[in-house]
C-alpha atoms as a PDB file:
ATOM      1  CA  UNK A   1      89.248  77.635  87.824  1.00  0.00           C
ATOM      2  CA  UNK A   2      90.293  78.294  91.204  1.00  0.00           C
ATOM      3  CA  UNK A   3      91.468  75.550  92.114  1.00  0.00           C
ATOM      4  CA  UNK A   4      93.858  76.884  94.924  1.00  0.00           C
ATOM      5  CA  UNK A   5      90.967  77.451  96.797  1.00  0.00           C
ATOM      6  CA  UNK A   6      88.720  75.201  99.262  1.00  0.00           C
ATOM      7  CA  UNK A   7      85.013  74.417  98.308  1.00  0.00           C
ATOM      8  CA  UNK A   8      83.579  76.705 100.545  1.00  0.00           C
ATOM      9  CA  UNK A   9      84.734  79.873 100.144  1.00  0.00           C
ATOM     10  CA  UNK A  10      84.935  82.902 102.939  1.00  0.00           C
ATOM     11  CA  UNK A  11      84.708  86.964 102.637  1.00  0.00           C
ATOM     12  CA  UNK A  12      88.492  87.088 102.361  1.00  0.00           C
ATOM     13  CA  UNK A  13      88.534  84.529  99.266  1.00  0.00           C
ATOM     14  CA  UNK A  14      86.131  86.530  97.982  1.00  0.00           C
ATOM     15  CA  UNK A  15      88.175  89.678  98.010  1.00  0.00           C
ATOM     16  CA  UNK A  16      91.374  88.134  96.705  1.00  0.00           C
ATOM     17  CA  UNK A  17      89.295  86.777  93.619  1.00  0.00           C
ATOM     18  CA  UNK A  18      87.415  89.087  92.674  1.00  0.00           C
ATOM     19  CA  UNK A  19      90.333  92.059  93.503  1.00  0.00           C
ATOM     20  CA  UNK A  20      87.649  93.999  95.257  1.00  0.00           C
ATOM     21  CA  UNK A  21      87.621  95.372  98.886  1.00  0.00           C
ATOM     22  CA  UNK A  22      85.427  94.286 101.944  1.00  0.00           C
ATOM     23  CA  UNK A  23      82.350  96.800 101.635  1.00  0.00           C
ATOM     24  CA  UNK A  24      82.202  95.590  98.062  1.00  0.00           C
ATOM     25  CA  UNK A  25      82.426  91.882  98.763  1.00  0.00           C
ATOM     26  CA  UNK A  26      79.423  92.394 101.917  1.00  0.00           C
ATOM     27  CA  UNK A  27      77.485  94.484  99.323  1.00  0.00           C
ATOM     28  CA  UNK A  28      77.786  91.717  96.678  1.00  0.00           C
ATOM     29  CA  UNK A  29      76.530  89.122  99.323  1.00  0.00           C
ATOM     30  CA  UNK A  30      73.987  90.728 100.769  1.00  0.00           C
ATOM     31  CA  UNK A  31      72.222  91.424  97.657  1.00  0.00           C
ATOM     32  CA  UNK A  32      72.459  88.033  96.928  1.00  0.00           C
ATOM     33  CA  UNK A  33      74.835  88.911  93.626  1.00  0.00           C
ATOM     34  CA  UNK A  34      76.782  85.524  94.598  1.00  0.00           C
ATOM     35  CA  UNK A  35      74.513  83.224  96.122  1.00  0.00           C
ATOM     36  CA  UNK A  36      75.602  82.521  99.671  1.00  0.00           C
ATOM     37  CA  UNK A  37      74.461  81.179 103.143  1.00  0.00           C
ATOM     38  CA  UNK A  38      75.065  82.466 106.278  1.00  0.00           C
ATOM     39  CA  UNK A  39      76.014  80.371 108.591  1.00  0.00           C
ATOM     40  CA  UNK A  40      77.143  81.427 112.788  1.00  0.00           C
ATOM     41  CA  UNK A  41      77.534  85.013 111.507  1.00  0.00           C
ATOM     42  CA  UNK A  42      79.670  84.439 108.626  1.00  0.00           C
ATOM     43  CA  UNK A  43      79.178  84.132 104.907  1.00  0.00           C
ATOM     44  CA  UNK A  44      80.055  80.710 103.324  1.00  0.00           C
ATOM     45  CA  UNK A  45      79.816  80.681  99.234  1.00  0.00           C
ATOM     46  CA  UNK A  46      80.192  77.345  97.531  1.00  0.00           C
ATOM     47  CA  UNK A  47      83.202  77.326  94.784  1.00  0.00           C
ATOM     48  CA  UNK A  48      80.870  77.016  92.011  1.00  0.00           C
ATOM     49  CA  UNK A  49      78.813  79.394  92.762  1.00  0.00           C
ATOM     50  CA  UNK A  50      81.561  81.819  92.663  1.00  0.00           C
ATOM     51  CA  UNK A  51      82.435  80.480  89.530  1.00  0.00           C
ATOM     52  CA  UNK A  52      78.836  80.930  88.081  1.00  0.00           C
ATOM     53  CA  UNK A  53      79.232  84.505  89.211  1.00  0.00           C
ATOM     54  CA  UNK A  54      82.485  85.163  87.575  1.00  0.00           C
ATOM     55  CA  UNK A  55      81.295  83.593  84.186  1.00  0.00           C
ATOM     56  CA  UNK A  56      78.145  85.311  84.216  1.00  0.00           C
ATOM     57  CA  UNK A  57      80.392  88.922  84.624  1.00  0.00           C
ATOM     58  CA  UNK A  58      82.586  87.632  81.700  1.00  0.00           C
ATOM     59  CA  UNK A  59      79.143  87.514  79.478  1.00  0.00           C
ATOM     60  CA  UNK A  60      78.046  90.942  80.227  1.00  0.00           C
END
């Protein structure tokens, strides 16, 4: 599973998985939906953590 991507995903990777828009992605992070860090201003989400998030949505 996404394997065209790095291992430390970005906002914009975000948005082009998930088919959502910025304010969505940013509202997603900052709640902490898709565990993150924040690092020089700028969100940094590891791979698998997106992948826990996506598999998690498939459950519900």
């Amino acid at each position: 599973m996404l394997k065209k991507y790095p291992d430390i995903l970005l906002v914009a990777d975000i948005m082009e998985i998930l088919k959502i828009g910025k304010s969505s992605a940013y509202k997603l992070l900052r709640s902490n939906q898709i565990k993150n860090k924040k690092i020089a201003g700028e969100y940094k989400i590891s791979k698998n953590d997106m992948i826990k998030y996506i598999r998690g949505k498939e459950i519900t």
